[in-house]
PDB file of N, CA and C in Angstrom:
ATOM      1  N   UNK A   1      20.614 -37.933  29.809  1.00  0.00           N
ATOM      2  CA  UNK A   1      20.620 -36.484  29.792  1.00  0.00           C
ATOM      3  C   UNK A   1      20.006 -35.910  31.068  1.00  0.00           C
ATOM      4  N   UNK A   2      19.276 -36.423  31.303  1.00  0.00           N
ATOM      5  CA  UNK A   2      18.281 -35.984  32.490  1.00  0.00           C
ATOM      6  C   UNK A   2      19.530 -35.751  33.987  1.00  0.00           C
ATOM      7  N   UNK A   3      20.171 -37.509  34.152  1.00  0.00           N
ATOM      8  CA  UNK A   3      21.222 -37.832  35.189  1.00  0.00           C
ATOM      9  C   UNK A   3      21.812 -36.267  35.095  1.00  0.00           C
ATOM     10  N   UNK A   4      22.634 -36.344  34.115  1.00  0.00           N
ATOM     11  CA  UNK A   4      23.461 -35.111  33.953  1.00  0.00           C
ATOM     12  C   UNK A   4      22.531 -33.730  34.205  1.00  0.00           C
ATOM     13  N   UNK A   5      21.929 -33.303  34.203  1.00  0.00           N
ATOM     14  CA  UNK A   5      21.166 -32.187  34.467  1.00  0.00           C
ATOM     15  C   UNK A   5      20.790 -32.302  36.065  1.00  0.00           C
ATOM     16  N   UNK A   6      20.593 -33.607  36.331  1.00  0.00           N
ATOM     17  CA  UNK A   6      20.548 -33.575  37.973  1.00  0.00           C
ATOM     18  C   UNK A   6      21.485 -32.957  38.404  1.00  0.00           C
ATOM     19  N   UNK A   7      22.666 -33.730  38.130  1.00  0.00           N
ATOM     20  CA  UNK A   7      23.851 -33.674  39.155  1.00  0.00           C
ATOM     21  C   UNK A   7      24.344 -32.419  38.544  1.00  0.00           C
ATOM     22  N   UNK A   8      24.208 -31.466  37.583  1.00  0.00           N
ATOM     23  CA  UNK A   8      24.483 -30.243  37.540  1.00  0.00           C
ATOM     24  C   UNK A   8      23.498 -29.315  38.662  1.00  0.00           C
ATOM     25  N   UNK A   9      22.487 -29.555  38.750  1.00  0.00           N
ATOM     26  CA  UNK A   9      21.709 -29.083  39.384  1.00  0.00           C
ATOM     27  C   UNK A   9      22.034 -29.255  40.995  1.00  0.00           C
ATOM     28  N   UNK A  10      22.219 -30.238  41.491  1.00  0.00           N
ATOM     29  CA  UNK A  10      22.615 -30.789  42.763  1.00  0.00           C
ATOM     30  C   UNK A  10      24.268 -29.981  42.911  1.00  0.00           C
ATOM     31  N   UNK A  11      25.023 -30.139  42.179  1.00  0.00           N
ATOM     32  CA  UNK A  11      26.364 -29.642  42.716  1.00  0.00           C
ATOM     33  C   UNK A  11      25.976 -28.351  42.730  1.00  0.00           C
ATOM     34  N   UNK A  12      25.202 -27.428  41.870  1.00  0.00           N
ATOM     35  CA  UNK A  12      25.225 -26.240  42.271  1.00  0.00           C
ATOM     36  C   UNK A  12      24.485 -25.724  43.523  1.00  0.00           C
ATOM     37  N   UNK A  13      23.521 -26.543  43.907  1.00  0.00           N
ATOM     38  CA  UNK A  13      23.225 -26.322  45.290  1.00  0.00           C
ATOM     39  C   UNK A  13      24.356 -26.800  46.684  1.00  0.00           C
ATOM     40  N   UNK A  14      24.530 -27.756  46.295  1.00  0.00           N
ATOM     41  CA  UNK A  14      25.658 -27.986  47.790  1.00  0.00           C
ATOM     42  C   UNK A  14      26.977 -26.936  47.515  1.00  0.00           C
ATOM     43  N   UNK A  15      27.018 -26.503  46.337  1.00  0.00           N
ATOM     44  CA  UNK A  15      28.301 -25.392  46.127  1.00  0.00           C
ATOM     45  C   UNK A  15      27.777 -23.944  46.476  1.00  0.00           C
ATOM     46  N   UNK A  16      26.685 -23.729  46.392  1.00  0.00           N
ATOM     47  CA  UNK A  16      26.014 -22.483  46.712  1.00  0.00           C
ATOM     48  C   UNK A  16      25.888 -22.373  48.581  1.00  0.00           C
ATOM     49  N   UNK A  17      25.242 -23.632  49.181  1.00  0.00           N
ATOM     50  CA  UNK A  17      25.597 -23.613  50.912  1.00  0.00           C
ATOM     51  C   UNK A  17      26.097 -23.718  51.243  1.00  0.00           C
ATOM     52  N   UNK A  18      27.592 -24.542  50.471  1.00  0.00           N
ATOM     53  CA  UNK A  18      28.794 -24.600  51.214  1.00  0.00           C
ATOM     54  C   UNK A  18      29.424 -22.605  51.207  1.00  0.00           C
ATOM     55  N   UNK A  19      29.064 -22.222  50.030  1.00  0.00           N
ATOM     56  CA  UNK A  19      29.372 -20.694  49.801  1.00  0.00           C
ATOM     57  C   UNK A  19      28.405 -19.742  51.523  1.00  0.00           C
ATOM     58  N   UNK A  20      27.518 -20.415  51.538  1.00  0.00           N
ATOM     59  CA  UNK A  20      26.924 -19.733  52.680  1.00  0.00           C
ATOM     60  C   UNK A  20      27.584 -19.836  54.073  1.00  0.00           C
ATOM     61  N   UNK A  21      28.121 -21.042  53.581  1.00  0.00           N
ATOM     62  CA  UNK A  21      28.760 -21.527  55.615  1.00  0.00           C
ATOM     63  C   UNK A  21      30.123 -20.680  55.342  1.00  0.00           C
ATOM     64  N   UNK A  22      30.504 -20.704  54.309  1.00  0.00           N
ATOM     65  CA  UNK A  22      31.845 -20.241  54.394  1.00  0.00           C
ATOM     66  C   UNK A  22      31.826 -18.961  54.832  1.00  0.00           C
ATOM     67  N   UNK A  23      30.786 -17.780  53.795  1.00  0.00           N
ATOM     68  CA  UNK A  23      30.493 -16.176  53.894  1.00  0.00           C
ATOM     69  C   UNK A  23      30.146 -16.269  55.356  1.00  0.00           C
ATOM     70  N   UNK A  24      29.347 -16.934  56.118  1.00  0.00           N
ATOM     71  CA  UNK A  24      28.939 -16.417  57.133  1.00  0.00           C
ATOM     72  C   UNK A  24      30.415 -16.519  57.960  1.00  0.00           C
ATOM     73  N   UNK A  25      31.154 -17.578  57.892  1.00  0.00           N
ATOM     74  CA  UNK A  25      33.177 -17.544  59.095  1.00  0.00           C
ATOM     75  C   UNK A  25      33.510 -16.583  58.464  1.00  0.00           C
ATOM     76  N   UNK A  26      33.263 -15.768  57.346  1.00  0.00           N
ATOM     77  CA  UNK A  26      33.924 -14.469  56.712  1.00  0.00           C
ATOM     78  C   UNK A  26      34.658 -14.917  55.865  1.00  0.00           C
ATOM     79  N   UNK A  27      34.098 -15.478  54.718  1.00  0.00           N
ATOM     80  CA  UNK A  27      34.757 -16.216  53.361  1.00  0.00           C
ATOM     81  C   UNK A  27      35.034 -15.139  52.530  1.00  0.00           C
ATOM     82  N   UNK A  28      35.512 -15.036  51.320  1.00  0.00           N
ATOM     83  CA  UNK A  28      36.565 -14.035  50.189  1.00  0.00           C
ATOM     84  C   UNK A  28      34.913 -13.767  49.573  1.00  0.00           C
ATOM     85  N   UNK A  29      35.294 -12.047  49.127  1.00  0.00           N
ATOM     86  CA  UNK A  29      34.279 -11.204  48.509  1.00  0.00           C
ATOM     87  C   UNK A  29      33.092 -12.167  47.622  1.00  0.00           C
ATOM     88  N   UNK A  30      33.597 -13.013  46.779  1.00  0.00           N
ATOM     89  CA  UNK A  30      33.060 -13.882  45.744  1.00  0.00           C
ATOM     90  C   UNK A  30      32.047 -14.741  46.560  1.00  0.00           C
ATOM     91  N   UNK A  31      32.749 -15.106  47.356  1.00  0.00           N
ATOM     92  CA  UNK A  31      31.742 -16.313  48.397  1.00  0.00           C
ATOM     93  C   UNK A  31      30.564 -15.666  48.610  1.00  0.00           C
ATOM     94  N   UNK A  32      30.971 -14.337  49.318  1.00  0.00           N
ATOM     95  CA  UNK A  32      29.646 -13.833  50.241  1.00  0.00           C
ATOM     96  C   UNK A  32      28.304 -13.848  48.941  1.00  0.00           C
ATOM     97  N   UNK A  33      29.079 -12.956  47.896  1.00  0.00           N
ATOM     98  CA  UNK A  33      28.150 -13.002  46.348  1.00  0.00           C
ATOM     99  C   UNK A  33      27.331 -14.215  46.148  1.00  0.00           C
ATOM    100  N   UNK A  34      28.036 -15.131  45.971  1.00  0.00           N
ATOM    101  CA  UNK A  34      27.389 -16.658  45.728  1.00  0.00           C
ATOM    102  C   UNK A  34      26.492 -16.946  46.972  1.00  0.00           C
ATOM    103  N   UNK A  35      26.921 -16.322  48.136  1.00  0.00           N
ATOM    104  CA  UNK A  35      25.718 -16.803  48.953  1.00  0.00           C
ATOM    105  C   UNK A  35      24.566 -15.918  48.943  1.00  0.00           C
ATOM    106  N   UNK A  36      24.632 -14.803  48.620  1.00  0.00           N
ATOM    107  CA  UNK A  36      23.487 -13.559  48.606  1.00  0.00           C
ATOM    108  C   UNK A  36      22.643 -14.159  47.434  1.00  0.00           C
ATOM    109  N   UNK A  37      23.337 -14.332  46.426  1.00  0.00           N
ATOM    110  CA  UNK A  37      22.413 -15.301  45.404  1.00  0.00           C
ATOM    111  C   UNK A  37      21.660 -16.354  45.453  1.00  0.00           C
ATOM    112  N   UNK A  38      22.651 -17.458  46.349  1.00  0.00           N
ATOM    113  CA  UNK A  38      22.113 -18.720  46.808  1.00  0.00           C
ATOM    114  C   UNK A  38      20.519 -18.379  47.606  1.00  0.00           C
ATOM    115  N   UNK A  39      20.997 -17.645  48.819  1.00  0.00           N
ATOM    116  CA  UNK A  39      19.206 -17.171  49.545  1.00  0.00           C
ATOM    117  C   UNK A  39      18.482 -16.837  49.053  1.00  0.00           C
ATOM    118  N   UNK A  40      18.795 -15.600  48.017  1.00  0.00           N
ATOM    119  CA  UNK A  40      17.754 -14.897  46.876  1.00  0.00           C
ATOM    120  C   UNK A  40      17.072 -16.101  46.357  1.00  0.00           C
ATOM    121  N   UNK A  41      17.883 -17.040  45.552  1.00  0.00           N
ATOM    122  CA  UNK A  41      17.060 -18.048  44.769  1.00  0.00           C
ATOM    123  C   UNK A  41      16.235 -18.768  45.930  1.00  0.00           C
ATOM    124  N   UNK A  42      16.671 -19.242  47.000  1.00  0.00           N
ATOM    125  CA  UNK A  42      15.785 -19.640  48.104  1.00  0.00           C
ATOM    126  C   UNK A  42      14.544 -19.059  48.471  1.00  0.00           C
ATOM    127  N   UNK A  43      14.825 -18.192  48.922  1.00  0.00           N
ATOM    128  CA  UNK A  43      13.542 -17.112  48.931  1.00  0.00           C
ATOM    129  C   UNK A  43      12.924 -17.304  47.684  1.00  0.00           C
ATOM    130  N   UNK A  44      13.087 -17.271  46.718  1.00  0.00           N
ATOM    131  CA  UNK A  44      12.136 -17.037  45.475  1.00  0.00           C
ATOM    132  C   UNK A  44      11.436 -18.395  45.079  1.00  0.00           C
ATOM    133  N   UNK A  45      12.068 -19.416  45.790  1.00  0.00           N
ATOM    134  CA  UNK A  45      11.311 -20.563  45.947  1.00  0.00           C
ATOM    135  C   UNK A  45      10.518 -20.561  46.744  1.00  0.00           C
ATOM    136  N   UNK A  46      10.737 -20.391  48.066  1.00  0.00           N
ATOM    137  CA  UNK A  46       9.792 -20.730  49.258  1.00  0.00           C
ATOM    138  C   UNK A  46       8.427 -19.545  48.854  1.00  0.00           C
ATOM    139  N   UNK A  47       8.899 -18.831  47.848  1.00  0.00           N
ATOM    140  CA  UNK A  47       7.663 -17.985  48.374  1.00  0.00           C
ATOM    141  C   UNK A  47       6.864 -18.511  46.813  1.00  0.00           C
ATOM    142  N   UNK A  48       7.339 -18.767  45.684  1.00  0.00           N
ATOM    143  CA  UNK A  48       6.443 -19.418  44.751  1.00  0.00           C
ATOM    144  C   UNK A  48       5.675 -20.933  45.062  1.00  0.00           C
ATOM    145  N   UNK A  49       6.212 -21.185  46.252  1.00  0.00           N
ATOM    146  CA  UNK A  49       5.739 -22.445  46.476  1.00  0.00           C
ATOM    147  C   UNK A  49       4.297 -22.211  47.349  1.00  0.00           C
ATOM    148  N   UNK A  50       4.541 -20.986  48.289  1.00  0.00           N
ATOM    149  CA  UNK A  50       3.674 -20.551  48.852  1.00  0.00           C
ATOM    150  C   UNK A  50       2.461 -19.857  47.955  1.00  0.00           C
ATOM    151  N   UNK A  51       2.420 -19.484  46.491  1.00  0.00           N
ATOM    152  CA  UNK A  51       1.743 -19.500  45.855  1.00  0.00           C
ATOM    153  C   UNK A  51       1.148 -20.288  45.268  1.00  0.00           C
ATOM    154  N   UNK A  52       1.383 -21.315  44.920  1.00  0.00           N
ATOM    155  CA  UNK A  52       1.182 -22.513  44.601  1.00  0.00           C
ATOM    156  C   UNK A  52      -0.066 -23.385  45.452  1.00  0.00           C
ATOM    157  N   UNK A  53       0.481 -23.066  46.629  1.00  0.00           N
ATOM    158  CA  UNK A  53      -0.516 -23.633  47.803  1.00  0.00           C
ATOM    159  C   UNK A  53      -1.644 -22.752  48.275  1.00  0.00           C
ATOM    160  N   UNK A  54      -1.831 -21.692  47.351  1.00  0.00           N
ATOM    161  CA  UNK A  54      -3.001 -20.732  48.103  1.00  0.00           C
ATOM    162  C   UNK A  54      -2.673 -19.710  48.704  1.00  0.00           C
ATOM    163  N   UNK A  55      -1.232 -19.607  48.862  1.00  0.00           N
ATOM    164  CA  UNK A  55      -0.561 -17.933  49.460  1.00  0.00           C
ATOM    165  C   UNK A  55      -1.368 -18.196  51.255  1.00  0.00           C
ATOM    166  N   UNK A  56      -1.697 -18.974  51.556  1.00  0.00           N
ATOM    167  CA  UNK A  56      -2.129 -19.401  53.386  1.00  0.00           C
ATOM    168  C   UNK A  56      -0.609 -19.307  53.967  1.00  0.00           C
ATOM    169  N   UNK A  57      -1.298 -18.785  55.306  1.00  0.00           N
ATOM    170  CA  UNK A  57       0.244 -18.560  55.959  1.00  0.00           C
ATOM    171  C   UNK A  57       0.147 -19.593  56.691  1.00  0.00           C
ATOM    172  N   UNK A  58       0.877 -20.850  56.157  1.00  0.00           N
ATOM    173  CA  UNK A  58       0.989 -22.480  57.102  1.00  0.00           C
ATOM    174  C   UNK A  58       1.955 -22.679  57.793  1.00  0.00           C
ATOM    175  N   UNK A  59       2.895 -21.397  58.652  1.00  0.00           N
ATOM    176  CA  UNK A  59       3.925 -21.582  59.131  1.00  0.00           C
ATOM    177  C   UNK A  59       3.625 -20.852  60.206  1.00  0.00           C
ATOM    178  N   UNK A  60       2.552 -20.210  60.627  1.00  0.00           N
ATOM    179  CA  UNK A  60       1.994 -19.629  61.777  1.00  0.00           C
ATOM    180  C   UNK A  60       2.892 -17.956  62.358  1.00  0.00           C
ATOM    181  N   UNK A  61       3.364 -17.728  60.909  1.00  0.00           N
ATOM    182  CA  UNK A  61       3.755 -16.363  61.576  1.00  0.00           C
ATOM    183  C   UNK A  61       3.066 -15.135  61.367  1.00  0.00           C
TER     184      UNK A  61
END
């Protein structure tokens, strides 16, 4: 069960950046969507992770 929850998990990420490379050559309305989502969820990682660690700015910006 677990396997299967990976590889659901995994295809939806390489299907979500492939959606990004595409939106950015100027991919169909849907794409760009899936990629605005894809970053959103990105962002909402990088920055809970950055909570996680103390909210320190370790990337020097």
């Amino acid at each position: 069960m677990v396997v299967v929850l990976s590889l659901g998990v995994l295809s939806l990420v390489v299907g979500g950046c492939a959606c990004v490379v595409w939106a950015a050559r100027g991919g169909p309305r849907w794409a760009r969507v899936v990629a605005t989502g894809t970053l959103a969820a990105g962002e909402l990682l990088r920055a809970s992770g950055k909570n996680r660690t103390g909210g320190g700015d370790d990337d020097g910006d």
